[in-house]
N, C-alpha and C. Protein backbone atom coordinates (compact mmCIF):
# COMPACT_ATOMS: atom_id res chain seq x y z
N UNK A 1 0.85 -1.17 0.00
CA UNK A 1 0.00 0.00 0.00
C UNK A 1 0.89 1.23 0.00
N UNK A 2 1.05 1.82 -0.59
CA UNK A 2 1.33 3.51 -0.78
C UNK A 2 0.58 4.58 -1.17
N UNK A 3 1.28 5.58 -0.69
CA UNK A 3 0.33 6.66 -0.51
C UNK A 3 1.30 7.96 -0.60
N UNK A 4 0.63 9.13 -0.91
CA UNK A 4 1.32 10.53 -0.79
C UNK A 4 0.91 11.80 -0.27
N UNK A 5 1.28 12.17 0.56
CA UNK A 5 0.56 13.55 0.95
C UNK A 5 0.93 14.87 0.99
N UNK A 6 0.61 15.65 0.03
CA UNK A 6 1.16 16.92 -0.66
C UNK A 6 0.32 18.31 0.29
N UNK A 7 1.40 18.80 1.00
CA UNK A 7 1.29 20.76 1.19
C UNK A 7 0.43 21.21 0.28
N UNK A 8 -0.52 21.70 0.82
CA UNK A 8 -1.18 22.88 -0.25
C UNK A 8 -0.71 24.64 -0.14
N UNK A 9 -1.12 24.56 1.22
CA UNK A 9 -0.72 25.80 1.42
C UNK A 9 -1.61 26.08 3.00
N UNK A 10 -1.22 27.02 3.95
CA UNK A 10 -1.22 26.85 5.52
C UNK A 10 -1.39 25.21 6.17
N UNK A 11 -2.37 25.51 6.30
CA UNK A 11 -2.39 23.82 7.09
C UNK A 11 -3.26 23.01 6.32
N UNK A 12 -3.28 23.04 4.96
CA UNK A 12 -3.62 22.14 4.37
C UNK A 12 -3.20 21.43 3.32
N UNK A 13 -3.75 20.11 3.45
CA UNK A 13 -2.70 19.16 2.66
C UNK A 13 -3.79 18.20 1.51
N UNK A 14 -2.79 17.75 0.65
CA UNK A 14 -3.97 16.69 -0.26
C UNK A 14 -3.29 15.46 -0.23
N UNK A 15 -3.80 14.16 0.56
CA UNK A 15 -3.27 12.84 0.68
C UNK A 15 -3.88 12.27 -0.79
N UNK A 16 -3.04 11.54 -1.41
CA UNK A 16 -3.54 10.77 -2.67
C UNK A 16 -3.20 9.39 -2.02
N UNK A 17 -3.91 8.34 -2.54
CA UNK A 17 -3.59 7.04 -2.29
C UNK A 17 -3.74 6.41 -3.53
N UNK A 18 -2.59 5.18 -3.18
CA UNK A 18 -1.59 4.16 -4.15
C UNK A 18 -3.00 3.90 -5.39
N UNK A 19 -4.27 3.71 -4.49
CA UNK A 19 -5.45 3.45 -5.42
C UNK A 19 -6.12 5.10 -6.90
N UNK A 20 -5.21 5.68 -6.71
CA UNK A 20 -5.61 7.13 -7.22
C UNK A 20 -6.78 7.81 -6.60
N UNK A 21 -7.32 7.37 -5.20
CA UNK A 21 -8.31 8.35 -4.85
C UNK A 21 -7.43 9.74 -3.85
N UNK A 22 -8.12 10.43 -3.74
CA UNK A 22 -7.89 11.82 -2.88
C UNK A 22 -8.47 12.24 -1.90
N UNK A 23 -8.38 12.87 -0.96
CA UNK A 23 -8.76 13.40 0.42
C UNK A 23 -8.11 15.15 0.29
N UNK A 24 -8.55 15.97 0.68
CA UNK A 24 -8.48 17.01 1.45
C UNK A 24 -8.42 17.06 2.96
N UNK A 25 -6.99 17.27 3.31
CA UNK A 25 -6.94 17.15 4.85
C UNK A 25 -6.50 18.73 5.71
N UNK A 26 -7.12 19.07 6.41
CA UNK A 26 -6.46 20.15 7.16
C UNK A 26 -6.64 20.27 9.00
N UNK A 27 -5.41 20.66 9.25
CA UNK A 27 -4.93 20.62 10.34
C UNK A 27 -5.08 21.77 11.30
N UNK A 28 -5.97 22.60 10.92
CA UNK A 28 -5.71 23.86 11.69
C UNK A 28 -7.30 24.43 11.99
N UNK A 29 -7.48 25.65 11.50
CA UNK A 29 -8.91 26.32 12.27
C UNK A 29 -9.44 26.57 11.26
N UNK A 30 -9.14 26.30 9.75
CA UNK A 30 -10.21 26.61 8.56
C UNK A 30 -11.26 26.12 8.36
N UNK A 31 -10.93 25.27 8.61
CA UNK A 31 -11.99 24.16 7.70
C UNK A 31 -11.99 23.69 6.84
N UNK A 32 -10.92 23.49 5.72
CA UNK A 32 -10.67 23.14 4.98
C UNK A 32 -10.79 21.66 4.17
N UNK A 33 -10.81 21.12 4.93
CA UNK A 33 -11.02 19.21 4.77
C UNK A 33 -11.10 18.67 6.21
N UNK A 34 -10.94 17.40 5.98
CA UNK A 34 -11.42 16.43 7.29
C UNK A 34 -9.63 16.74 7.86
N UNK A 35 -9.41 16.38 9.54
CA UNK A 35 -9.02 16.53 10.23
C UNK A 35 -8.27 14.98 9.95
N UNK A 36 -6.47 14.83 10.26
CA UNK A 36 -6.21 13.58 10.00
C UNK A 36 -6.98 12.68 10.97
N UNK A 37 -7.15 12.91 12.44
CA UNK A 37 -7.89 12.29 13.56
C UNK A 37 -9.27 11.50 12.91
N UNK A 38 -9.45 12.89 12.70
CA UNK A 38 -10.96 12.21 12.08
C UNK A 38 -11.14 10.97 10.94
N UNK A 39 -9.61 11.26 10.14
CA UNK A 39 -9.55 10.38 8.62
C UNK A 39 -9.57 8.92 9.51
N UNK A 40 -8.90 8.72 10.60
CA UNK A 40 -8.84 7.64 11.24
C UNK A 40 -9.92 7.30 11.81
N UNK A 41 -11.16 7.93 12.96
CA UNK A 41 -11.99 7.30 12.78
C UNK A 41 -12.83 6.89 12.05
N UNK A 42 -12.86 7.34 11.13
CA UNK A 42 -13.73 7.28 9.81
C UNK A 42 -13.20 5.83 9.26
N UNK A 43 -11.80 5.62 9.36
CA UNK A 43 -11.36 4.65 8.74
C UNK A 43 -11.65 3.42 9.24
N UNK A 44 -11.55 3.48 10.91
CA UNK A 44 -12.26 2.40 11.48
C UNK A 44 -13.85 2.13 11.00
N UNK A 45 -14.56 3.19 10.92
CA UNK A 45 -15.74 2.79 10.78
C UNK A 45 -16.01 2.29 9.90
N UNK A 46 -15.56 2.87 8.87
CA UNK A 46 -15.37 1.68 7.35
C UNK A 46 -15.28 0.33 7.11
N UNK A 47 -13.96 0.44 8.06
CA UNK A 47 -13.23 -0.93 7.99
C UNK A 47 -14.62 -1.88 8.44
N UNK A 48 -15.00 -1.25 10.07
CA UNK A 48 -15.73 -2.68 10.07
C UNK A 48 -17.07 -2.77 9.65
N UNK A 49 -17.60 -1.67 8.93
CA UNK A 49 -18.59 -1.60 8.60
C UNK A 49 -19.06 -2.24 6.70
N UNK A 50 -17.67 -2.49 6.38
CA UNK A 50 -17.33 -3.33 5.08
C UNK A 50 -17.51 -4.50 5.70
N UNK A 51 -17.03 -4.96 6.59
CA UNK A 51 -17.27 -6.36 6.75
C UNK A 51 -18.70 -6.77 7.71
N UNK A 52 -19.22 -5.63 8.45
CA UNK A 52 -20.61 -6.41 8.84
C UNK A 52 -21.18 -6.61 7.60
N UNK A 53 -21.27 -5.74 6.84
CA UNK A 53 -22.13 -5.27 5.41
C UNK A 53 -21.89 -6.98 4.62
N UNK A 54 -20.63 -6.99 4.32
CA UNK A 54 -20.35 -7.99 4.14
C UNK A 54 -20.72 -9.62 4.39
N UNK A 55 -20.78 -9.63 5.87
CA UNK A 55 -20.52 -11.23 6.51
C UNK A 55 -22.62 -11.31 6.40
N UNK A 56 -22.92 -9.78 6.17
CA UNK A 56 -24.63 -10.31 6.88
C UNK A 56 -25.15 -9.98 5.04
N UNK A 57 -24.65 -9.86 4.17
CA UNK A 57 -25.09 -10.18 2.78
C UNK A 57 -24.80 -12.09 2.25
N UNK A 58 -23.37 -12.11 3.05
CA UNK A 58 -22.90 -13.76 2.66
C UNK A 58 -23.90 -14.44 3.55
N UNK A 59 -24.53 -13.90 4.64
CA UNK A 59 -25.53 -14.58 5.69
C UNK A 59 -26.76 -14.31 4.92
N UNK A 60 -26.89 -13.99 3.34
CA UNK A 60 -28.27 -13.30 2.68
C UNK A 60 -29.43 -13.18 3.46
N UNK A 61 -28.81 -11.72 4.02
CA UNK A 61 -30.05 -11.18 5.04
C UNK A 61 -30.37 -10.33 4.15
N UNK A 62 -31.74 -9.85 4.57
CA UNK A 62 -32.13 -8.68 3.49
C UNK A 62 -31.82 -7.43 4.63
N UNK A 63 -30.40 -7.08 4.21
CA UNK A 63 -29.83 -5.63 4.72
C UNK A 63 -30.12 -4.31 3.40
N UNK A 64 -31.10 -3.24 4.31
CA UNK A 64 -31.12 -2.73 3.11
C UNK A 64 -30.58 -0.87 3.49
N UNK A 65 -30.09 -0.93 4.29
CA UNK A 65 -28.98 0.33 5.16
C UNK A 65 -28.53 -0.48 6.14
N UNK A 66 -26.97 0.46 6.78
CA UNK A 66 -26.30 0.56 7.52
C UNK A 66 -25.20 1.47 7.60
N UNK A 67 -25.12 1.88 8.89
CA UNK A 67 -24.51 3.16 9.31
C UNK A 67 -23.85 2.83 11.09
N UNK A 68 -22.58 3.57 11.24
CA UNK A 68 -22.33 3.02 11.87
C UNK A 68 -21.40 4.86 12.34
N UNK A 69 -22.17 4.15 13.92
CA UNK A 69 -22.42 5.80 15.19
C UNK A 69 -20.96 5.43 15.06
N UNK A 70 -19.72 7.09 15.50
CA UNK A 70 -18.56 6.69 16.41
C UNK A 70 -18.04 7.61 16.88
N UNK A 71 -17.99 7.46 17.92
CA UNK A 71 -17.39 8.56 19.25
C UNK A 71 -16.19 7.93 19.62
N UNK A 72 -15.18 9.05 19.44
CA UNK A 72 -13.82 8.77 19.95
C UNK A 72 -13.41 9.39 21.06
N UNK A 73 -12.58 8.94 21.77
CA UNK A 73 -12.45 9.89 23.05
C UNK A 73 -10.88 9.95 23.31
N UNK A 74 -10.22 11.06 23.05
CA UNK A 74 -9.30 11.65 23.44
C UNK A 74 -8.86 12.47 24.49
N UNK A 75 -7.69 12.24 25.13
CA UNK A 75 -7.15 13.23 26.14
C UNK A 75 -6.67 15.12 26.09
N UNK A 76 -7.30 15.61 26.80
CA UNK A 76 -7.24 17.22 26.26
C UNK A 76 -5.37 17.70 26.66
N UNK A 77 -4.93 16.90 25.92
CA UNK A 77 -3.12 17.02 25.86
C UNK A 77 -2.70 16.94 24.39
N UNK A 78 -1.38 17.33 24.84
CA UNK A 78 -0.59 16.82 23.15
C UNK A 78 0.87 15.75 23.60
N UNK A 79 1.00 14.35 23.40
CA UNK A 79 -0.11 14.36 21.99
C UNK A 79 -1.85 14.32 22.64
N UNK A 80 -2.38 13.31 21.64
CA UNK A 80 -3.77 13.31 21.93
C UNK A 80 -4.28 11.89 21.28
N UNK A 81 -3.87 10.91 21.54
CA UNK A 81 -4.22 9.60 20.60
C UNK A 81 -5.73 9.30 21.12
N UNK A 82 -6.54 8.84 20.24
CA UNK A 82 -7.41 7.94 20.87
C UNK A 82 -7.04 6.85 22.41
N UNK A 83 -8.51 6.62 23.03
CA UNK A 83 -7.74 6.05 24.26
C UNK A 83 -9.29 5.04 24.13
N UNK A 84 -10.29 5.72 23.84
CA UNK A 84 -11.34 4.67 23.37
C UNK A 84 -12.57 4.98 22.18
N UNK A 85 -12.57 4.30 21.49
CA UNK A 85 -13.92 4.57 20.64
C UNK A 85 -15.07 3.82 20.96
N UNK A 86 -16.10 4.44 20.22
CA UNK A 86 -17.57 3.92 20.69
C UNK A 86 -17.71 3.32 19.19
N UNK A 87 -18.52 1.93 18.58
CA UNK A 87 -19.06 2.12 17.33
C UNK A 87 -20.20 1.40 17.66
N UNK A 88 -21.13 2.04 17.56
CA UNK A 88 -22.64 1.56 16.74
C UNK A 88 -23.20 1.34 15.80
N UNK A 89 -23.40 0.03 15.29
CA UNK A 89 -23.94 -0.35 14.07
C UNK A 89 -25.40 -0.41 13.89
N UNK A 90 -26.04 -0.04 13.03
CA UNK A 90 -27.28 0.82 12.78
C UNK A 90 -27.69 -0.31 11.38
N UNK A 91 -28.20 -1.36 11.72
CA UNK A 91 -28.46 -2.01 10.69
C UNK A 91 -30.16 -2.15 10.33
N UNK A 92 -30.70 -1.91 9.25
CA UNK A 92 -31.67 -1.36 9.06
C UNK A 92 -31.87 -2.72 7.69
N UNK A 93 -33.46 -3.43 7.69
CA UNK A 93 -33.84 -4.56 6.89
C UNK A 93 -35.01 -5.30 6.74
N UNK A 94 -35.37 -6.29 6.02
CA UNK A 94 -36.11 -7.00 6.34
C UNK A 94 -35.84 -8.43 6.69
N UNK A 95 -36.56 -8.81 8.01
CA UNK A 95 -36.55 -10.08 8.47
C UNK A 95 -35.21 -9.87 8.95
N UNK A 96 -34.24 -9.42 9.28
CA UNK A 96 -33.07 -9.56 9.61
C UNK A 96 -32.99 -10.10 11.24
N UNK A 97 -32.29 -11.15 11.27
CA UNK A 97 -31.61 -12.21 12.84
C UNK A 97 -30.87 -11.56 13.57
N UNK A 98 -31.15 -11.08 14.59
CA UNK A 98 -30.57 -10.38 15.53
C UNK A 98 -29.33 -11.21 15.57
N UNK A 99 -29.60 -12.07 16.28
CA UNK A 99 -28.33 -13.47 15.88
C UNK A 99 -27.03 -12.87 14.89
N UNK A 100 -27.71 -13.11 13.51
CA UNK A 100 -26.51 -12.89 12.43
C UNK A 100 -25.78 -11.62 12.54
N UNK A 101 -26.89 -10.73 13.11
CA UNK A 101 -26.19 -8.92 13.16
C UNK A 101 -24.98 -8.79 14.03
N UNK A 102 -25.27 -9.81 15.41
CA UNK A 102 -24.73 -9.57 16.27
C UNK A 102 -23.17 -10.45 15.91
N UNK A 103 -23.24 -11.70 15.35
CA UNK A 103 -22.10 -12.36 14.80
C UNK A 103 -21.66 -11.87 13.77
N UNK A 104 -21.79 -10.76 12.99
CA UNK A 104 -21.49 -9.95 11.86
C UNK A 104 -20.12 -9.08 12.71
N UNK A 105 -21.04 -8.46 13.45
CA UNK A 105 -20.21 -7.27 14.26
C UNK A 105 -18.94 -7.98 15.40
N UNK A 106 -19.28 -8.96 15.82
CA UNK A 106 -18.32 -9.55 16.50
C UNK A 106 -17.19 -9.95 15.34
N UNK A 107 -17.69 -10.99 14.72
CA UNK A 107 -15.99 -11.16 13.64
C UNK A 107 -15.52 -10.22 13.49
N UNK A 108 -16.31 -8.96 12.60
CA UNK A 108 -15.72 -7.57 12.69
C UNK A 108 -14.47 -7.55 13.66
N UNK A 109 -15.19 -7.02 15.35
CA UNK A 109 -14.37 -6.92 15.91
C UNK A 109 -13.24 -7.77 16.44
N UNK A 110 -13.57 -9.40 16.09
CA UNK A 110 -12.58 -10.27 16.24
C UNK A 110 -11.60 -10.49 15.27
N UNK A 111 -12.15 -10.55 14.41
CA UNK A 111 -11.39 -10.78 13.01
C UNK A 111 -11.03 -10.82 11.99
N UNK A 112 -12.18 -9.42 11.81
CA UNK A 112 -11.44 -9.45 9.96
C UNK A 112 -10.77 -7.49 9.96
N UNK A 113 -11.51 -6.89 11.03
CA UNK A 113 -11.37 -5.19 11.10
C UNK A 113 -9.68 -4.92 11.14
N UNK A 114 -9.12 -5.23 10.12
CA UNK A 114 -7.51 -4.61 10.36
C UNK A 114 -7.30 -3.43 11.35
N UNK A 115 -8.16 -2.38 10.92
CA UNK A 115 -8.04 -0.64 11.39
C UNK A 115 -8.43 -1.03 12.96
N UNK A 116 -9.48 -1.78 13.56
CA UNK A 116 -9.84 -1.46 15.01
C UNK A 116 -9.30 -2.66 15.58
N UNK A 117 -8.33 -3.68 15.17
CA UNK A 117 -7.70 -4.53 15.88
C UNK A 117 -6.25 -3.82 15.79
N UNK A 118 -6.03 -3.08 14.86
CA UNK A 118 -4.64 -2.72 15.06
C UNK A 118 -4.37 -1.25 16.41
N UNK A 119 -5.71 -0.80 16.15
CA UNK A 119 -5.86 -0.03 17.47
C UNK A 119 -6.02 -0.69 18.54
N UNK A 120 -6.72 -1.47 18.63
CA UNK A 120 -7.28 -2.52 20.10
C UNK A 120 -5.79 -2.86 20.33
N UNK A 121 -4.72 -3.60 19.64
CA UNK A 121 -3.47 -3.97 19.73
C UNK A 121 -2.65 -2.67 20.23
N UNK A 122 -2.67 -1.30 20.16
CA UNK A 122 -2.49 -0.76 20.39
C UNK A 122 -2.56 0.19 21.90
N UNK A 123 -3.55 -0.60 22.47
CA UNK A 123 -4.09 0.39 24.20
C UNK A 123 -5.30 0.99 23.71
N UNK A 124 -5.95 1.09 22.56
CA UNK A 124 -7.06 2.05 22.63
C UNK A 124 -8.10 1.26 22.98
N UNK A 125 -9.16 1.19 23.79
CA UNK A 125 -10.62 0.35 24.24
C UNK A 125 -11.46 1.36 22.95
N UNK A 126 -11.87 -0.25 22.20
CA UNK A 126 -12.96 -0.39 21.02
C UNK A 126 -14.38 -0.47 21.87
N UNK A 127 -15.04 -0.56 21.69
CA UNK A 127 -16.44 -1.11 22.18
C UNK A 127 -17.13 -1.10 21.22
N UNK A 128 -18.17 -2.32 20.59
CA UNK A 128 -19.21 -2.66 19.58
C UNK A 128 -20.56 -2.75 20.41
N UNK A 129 -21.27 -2.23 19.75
CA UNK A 129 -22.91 -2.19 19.52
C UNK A 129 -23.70 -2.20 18.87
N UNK A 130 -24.90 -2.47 18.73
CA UNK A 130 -24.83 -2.62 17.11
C UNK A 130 -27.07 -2.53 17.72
N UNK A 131 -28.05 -2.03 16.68
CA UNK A 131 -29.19 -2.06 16.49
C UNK A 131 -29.84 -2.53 15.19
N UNK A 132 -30.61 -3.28 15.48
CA UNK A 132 -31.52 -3.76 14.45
C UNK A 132 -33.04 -3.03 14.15
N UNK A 133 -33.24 -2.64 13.08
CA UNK A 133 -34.59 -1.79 12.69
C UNK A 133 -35.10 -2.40 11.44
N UNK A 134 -36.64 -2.77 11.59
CA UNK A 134 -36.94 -3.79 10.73
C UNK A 134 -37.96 -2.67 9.78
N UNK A 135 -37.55 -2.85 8.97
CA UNK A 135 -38.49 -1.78 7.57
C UNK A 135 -39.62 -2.60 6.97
């Protein structure tokens, strides 16, 4: 995997990745793009939110949304790493097995989420949750 992340100008930067997509990132009080902090939780949420999406389509549930809550919680110091995140999975369907949702989100967090096991490996406390809403 490679990647590049180019100065724009004050505190903002443009990360390209090895895949040719792009991000706008900025570091300061503009507003300019997403915050790197943030690129990371976001990234967790992805991560395991590809694979509930995933494990509960190979389980052919009829998933027809999902969204997934996340609160990170940092220390008001520098540095400032994550120390725990919250994720809530928001799975929205028909007929869907509480059962499968809930074993969706666990592998997630056991075993397939690179991004929130490499944090969990890290000292940060993950916590999974997850809701079912039947349409």
């Amino acid at each position: 995997m490679q990647g590049r992340v180019t100065w724009v100008d004050g505190l903002t930067f443009v990360g390209e990745a090895g895949s040719g997509n792009s991000v706008v990132m900025e570091g300061g009080r503009k507003n300019n793009g997403i915050r790197p902090m943030e690129m990371i939780l976001l990234g967790v949420g992805g991560c395991a939110s590809y694979d509930v999406v995933s494990i509960l389509q190979k389980a052919r549930q009829d998933i027809l949304s999902c969204h997934c809550e996340l609160n990170g919680e940092r220390p008001d110091a520098t540095p400032a790493p994550f120390t725990r995140i919250e994720m809530e999975f928001v799975v929205r369907g028909r007929g869907l097995k509480e059962a499968q949702v809930a074993r969706a989100v666990e592998l997630s967090a056991e075993k397939y989420c690179s991004a929130s096991i490499m944090l969990r490996n890290a000292g940060v406390e993950i916590v999974h949750s997850y809701r079912v809403e039947e349409l």
